[in-house]
C-alpha atoms as a PDB file:
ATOM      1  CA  UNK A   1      98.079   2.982 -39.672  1.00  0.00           C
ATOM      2  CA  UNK A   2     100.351   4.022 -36.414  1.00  0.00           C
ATOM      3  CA  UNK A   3     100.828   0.521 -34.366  1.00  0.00           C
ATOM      4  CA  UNK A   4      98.949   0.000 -31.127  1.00  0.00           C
ATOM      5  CA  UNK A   5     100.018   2.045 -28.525  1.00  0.00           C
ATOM      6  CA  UNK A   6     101.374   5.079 -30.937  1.00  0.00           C
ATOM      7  CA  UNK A   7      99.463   7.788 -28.565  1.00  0.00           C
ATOM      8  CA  UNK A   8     101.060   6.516 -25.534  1.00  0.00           C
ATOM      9  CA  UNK A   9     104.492   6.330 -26.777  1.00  0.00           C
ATOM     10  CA  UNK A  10     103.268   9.979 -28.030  1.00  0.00           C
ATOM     11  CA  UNK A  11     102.053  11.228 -24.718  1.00  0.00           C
ATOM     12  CA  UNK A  12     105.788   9.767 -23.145  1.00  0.00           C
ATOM     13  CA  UNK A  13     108.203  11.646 -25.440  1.00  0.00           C
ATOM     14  CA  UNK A  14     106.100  14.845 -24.865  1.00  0.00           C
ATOM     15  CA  UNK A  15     106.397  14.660 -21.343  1.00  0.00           C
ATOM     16  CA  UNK A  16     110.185  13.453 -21.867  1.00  0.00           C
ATOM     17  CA  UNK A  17     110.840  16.850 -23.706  1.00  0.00           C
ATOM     18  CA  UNK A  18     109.290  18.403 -20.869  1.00  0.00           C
ATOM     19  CA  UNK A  19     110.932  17.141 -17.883  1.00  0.00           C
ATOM     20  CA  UNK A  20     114.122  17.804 -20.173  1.00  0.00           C
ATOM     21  CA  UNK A  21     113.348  21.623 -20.400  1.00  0.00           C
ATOM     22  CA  UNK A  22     112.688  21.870 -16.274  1.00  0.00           C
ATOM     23  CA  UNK A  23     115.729  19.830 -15.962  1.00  0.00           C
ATOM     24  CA  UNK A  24     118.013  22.230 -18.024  1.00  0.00           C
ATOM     25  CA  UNK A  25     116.254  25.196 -16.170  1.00  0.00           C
ATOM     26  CA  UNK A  26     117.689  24.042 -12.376  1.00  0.00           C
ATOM     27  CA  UNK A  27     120.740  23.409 -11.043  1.00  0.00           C
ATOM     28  CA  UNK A  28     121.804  19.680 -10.456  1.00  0.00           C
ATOM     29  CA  UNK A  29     120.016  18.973  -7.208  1.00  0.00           C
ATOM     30  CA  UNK A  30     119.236  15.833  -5.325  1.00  0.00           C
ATOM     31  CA  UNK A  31     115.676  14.350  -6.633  1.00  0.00           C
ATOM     32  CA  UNK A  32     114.593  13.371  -3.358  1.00  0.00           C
ATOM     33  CA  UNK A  33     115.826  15.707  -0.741  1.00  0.00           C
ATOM     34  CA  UNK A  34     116.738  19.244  -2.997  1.00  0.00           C
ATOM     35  CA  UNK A  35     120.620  19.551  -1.681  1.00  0.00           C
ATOM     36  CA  UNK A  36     123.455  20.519  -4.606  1.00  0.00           C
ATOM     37  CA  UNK A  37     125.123  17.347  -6.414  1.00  0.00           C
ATOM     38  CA  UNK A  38     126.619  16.219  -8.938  1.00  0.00           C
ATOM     39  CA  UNK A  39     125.537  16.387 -12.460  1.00  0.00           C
ATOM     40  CA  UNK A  40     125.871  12.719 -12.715  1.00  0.00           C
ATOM     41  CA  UNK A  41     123.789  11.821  -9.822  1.00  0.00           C
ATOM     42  CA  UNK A  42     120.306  11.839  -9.394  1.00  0.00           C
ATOM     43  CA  UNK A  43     120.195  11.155  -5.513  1.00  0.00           C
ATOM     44  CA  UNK A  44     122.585  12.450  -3.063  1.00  0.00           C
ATOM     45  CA  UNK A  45     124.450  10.166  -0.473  1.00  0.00           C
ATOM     46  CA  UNK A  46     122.131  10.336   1.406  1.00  0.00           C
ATOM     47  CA  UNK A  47     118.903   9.690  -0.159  1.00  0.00           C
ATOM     48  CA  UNK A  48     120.780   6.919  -2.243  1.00  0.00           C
ATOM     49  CA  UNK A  49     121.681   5.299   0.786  1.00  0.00           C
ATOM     50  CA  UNK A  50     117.600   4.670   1.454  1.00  0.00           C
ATOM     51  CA  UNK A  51     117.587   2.703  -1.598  1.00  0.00           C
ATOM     52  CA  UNK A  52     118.058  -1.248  -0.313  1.00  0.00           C
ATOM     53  CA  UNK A  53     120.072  -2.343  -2.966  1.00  0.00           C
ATOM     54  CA  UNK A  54     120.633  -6.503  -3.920  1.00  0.00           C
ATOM     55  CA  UNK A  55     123.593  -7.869  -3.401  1.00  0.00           C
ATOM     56  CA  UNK A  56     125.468  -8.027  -6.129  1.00  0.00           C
ATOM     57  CA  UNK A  57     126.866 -11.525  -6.006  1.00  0.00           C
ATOM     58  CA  UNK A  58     123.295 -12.500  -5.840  1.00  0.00           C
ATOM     59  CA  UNK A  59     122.388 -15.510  -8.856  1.00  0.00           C
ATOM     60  CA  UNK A  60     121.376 -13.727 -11.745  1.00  0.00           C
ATOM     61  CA  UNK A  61     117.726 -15.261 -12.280  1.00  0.00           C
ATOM     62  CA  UNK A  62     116.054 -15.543  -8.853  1.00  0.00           C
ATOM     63  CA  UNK A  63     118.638 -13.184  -6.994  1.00  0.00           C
ATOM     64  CA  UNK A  64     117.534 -14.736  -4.016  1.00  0.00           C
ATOM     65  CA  UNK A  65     120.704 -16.699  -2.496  1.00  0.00           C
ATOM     66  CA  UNK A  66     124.633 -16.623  -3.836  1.00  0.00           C
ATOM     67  CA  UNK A  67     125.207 -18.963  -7.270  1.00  0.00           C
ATOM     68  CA  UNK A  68     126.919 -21.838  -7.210  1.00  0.00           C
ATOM     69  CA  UNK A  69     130.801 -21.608  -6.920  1.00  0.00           C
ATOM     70  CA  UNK A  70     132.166 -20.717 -10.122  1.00  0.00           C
ATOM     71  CA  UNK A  71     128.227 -20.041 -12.101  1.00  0.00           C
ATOM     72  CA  UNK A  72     126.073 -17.178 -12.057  1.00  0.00           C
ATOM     73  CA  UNK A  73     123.155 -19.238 -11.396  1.00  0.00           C
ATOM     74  CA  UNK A  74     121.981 -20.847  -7.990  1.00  0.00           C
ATOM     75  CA  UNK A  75     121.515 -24.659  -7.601  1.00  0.00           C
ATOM     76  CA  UNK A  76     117.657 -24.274  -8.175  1.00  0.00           C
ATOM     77  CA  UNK A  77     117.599 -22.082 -11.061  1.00  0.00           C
ATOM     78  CA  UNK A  78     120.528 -24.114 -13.065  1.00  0.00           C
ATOM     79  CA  UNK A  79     117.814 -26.553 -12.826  1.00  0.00           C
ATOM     80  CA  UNK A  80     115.003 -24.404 -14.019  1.00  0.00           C
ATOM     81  CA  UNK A  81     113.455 -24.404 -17.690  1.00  0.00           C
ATOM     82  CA  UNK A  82     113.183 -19.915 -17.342  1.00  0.00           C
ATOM     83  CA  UNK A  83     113.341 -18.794 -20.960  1.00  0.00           C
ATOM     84  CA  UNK A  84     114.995 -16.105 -19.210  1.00  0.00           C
ATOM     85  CA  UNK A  85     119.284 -15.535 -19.620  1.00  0.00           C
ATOM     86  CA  UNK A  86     118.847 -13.481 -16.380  1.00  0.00           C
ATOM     87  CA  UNK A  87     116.300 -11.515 -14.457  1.00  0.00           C
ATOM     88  CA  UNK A  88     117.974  -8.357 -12.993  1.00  0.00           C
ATOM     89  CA  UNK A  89     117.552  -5.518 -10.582  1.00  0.00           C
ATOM     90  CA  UNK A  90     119.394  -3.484  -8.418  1.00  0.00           C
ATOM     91  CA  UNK A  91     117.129  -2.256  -6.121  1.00  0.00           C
ATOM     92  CA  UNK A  92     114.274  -4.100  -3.371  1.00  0.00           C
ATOM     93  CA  UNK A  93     111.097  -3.188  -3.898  1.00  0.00           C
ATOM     94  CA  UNK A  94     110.170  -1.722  -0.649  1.00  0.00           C
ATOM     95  CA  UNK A  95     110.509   1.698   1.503  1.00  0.00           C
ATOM     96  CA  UNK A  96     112.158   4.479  -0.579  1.00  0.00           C
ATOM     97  CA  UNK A  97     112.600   2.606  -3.732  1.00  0.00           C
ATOM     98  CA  UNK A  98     108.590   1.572  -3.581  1.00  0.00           C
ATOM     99  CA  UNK A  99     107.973   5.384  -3.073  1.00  0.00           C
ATOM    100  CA  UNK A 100     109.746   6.382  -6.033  1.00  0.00           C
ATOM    101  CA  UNK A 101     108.310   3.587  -8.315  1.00  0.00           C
ATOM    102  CA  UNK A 102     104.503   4.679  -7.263  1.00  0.00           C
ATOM    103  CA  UNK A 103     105.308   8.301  -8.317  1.00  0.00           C
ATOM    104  CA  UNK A 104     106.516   7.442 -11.775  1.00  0.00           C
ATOM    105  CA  UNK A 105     103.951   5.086 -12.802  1.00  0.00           C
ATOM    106  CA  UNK A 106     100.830   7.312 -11.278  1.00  0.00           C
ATOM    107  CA  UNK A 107     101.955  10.651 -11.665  1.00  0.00           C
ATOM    108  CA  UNK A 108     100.087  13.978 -10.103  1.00  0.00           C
ATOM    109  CA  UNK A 109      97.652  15.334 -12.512  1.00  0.00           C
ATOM    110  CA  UNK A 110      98.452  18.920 -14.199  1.00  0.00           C
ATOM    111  CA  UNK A 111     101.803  20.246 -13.992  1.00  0.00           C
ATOM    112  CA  UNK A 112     102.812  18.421 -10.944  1.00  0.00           C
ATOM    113  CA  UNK A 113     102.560  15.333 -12.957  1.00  0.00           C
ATOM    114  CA  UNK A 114     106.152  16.859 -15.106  1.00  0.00           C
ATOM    115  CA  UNK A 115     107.885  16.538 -11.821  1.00  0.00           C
ATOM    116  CA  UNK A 116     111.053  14.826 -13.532  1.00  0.00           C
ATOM    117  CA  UNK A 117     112.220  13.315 -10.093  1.00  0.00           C
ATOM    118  CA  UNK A 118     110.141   9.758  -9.893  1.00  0.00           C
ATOM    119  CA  UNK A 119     111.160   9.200 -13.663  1.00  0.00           C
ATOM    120  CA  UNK A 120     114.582   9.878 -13.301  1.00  0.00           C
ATOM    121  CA  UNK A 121     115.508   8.095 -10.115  1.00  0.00           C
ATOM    122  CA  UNK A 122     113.426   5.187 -11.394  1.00  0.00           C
ATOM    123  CA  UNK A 123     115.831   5.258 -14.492  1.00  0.00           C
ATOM    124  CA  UNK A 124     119.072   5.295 -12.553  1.00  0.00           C
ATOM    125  CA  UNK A 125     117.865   2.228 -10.724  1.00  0.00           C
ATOM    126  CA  UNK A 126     117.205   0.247 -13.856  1.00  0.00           C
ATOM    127  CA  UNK A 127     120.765   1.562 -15.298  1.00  0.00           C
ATOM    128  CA  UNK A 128     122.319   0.191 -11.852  1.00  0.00           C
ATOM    129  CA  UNK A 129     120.422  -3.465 -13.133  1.00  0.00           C
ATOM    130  CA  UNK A 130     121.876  -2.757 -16.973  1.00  0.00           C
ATOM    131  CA  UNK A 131     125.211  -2.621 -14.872  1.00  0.00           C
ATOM    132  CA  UNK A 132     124.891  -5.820 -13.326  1.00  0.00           C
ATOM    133  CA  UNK A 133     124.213  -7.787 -16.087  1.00  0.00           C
ATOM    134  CA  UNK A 134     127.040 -10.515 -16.978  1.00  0.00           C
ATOM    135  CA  UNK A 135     126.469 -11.097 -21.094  1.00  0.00           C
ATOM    136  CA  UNK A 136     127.370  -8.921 -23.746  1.00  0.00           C
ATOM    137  CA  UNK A 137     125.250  -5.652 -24.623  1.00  0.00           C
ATOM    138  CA  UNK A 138     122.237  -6.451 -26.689  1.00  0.00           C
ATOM    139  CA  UNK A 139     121.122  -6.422 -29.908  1.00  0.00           C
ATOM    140  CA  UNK A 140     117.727  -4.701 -28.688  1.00  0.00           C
ATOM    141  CA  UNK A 141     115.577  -3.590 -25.850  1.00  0.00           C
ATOM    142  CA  UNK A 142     112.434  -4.158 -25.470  1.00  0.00           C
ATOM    143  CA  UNK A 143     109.672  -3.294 -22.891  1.00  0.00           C
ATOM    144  CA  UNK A 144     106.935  -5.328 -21.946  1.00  0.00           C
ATOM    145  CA  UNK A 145     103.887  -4.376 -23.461  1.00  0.00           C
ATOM    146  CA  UNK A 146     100.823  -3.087 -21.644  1.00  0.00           C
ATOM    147  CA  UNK A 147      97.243  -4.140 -23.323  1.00  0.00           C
ATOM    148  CA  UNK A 148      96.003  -1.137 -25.925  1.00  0.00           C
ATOM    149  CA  UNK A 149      92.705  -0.616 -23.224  1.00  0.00           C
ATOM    150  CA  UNK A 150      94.990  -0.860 -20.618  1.00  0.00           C
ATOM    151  CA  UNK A 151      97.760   1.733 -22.627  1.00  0.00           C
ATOM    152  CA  UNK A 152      94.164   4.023 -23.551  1.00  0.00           C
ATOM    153  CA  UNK A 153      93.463   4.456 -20.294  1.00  0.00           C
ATOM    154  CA  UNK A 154      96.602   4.712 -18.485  1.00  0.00           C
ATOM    155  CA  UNK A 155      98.228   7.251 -21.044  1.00  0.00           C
ATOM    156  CA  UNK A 156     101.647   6.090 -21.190  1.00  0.00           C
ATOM    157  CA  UNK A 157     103.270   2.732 -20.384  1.00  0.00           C
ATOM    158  CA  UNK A 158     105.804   3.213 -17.583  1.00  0.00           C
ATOM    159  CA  UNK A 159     108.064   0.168 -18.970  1.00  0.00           C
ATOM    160  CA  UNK A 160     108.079   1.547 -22.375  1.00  0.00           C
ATOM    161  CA  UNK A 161     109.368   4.883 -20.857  1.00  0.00           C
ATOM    162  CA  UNK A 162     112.004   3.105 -18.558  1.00  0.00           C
ATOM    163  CA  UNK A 163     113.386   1.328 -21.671  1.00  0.00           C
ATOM    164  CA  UNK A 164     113.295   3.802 -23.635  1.00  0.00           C
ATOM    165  CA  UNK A 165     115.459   6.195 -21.763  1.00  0.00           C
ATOM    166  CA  UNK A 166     117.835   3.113 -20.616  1.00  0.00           C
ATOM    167  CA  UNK A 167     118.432   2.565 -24.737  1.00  0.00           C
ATOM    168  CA  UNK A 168     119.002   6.162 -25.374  1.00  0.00           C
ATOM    169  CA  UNK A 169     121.458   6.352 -22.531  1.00  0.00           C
ATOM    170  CA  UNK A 170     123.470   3.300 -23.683  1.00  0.00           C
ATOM    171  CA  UNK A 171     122.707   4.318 -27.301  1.00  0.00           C
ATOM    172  CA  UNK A 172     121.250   0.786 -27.901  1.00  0.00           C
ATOM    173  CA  UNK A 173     118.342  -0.112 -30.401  1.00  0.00           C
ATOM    174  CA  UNK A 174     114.666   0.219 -29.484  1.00  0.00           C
ATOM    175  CA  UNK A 175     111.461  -0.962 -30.211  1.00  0.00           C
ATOM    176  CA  UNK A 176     108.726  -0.114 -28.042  1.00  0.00           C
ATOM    177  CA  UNK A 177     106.219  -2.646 -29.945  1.00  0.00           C
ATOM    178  CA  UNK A 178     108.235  -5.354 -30.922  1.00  0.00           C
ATOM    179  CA  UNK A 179     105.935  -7.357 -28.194  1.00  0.00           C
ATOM    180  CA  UNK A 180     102.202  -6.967 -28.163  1.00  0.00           C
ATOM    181  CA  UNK A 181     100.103  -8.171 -25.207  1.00  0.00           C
ATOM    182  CA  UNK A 182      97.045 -10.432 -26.993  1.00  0.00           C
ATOM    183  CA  UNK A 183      94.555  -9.966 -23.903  1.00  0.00           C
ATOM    184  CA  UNK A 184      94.389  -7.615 -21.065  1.00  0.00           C
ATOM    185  CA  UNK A 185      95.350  -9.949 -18.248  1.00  0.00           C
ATOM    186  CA  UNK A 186      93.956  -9.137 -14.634  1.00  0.00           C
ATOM    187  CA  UNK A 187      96.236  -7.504 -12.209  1.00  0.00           C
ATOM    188  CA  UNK A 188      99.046  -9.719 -10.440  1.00  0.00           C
ATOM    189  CA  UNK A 189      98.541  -8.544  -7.139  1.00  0.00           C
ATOM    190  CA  UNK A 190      97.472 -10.967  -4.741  1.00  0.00           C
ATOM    191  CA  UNK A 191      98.225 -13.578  -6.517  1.00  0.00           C
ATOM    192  CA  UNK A 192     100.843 -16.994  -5.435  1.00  0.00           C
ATOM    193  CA  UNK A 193     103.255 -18.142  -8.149  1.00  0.00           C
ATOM    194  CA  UNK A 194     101.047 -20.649  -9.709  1.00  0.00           C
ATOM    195  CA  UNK A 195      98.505 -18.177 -10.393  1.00  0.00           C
ATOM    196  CA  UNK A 196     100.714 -15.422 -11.756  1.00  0.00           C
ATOM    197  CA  UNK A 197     101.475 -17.780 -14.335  1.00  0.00           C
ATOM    198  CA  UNK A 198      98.487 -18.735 -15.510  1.00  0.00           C
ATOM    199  CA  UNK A 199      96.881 -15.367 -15.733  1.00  0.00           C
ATOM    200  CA  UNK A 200      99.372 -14.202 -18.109  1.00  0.00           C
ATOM    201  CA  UNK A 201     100.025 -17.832 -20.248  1.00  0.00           C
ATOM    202  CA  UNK A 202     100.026 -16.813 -23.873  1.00  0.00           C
ATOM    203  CA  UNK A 203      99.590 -13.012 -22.971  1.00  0.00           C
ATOM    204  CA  UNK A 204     102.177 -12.158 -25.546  1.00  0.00           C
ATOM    205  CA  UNK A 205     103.266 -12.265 -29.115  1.00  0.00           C
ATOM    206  CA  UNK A 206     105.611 -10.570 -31.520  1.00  0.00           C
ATOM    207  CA  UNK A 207     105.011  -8.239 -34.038  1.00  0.00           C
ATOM    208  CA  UNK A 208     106.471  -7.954 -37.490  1.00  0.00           C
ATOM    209  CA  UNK A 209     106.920 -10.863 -40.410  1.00  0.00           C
ATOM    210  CA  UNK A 210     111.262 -11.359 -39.713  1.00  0.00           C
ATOM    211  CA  UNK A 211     113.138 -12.509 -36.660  1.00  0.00           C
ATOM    212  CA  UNK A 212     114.450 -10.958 -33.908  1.00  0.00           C
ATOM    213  CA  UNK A 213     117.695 -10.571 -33.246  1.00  0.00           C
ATOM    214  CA  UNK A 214     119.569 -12.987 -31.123  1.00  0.00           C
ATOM    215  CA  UNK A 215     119.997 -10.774 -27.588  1.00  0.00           C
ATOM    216  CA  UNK A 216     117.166  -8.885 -26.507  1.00  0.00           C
ATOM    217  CA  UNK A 217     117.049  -6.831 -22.958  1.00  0.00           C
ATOM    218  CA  UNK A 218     113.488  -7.335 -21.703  1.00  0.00           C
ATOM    219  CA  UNK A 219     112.258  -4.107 -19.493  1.00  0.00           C
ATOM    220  CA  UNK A 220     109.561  -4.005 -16.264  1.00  0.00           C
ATOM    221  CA  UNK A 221     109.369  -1.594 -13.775  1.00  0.00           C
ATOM    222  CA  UNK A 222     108.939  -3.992 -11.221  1.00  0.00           C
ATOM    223  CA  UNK A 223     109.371  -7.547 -10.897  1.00  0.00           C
ATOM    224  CA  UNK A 224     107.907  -9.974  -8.380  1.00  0.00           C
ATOM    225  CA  UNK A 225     108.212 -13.412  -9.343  1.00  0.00           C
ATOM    226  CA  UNK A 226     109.016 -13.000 -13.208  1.00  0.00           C
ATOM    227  CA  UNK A 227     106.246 -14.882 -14.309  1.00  0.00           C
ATOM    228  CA  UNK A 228     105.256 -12.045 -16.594  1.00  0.00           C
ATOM    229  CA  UNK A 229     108.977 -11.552 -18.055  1.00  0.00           C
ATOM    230  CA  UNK A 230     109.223 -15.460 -18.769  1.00  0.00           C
ATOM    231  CA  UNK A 231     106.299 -15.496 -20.457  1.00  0.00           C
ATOM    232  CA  UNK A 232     106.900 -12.285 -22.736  1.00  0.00           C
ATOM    233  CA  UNK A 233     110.748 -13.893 -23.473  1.00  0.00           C
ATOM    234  CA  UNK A 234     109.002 -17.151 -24.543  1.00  0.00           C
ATOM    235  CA  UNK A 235     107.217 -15.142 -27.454  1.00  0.00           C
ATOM    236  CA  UNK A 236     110.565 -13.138 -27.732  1.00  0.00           C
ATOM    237  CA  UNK A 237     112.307 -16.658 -28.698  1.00  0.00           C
ATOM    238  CA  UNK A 238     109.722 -17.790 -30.424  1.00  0.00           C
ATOM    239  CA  UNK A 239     110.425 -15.085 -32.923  1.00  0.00           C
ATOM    240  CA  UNK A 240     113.990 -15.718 -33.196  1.00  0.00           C
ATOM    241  CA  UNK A 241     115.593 -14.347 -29.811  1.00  0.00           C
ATOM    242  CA  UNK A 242     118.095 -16.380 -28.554  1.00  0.00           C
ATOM    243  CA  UNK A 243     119.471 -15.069 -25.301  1.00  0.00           C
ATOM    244  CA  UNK A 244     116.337 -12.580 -23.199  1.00  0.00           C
ATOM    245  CA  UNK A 245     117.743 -11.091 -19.865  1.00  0.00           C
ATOM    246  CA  UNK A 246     114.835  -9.494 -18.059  1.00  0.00           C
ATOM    247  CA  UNK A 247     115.741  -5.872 -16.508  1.00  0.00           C
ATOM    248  CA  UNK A 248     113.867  -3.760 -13.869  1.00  0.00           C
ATOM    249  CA  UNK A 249     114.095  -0.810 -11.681  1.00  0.00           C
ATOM    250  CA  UNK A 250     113.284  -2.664  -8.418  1.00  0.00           C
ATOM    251  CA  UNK A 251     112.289  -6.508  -6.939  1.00  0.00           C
ATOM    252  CA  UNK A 252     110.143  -8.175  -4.673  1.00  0.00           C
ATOM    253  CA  UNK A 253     112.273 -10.604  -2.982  1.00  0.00           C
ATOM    254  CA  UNK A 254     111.780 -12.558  -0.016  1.00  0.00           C
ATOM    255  CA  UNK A 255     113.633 -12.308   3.316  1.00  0.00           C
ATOM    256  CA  UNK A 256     115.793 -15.376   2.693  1.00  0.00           C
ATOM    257  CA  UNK A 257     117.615 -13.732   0.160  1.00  0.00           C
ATOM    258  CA  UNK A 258     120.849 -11.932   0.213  1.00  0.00           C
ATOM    259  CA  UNK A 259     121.111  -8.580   1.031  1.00  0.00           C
ATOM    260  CA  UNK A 260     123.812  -5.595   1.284  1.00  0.00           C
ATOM    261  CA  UNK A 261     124.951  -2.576  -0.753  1.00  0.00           C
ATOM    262  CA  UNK A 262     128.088  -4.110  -2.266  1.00  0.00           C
END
């Protein structure tokens, strides 16, 4: 038998394929505003500029405030128990980068759902985070897994997609079910800290009889207080994973934390 989540994986390479053959059809054009640019870009000046981006010297887990002198970690999170290496984005969750993550994870129906524009700048912002990340390119990426109801009747799994395209791009290994989610955990929004960690405590395990290998790039399209991405990386370790850095496209952060396009 195919593993859980087979058709969805299915339904993402076909539309992969597809967006590939409209891309190869136009000219290199900005996603979000149609002028000519570069092949290598997917926004122009521009429309890039929209995109609030974290600060880079930001601490690499809560990438609220600057890390200790000397660390990569702030006081607070050298302190912390996170199974988590690092959590990473480039990109605030809010305004234009918000706009673009809605598009790619609920996409028009019919044709004007192949519009290759959400799914591409959404992958440029989670190859900015695969930039910012300090330790040494992993031995596999993984996304987090959405529930098979929740995969049935979504189609496709947006972090599966994300992670899959950031792998091929940095030719790195990929499994797309080396996690498994055990129950369909109620939506996060709305919810304090606390709460987001209890809805989703021992939502995970791994798949397959061997371990893991030791350095594993965890994928989300969004991130908001990384309950879900500890959670996943503490079944992750449990199955041999030594070092998990959790990677996304775009952050919630508060208004505390450090900002600027560095």
């Amino acid at each position: 038998m195919r593993p859980t989540g087979y058709h969805g994986e299915a339904f993402g390479r076909l539309a992969e394929l597809a967006r590939g053959a409209l891309e190869l059809l136009l000219p290199p054009t900005c996603a979000g505003c149609g002028a000519r640019t570069d092949p290598t870009s997917v926004l122009c000046a521009r429309c890039d500029a929209r995109l609030e981006r974290i600060a880079p010297i930001a601490c690499q887990l809560c990438q609220e405030i600057a890390p200790r002198p000397g660390r990569d970690r702030c006081a607070d999170c050298e302190a912390s128990s996170s199974p988590l290496t690092a959590c990473i984005a480039g990109v605030r969750f809010e305004g234009a980068a918000s706009e673009w993550i809605h598009g790619f994870k609920y996409p028009r129906p019919g044709l004007r759902g192949l519009d290759p524009a959400p799914a591409a700048v959404a992958g440029a912002m989670l190859r900015e985070a695969a930039l910012r990340t300090l330790e040494p390119r992993p031995d596999l990426v993984v996304p987090v897994p959405l529930h098979a109801r929740r995969l049935r009747s979504r189609g496709f799994n947006p972090a599966a997609e994300l992670a899959r395209s950031l792998a091929r791009d940095l030719e790195l290994p990929f499994d797309a079910v080396a996690l498994c989610r055990t129950r369909d955990t109620p939506s996060q929004t709305g919810l304090d800290r606390n709460e987001r960690r209890r809805n989703v405590r021992g939502a995970f395990c791994a798949r397959g009889a061997g371990p893991l290998p030791e350095r594993i790039w965890l994928v989300d399209d969004v991130v908001t207080t990384a309950s879900t991405l500890a959670e996943a990386a503490l079944a992750l370790k449990a199955a041999g994973a030594r070092t998990v850095i959790g990677l996304c496209a775009a952050r919630s952060l508060s208004n505390r934390s450090v900002a600027g396009h560095g």
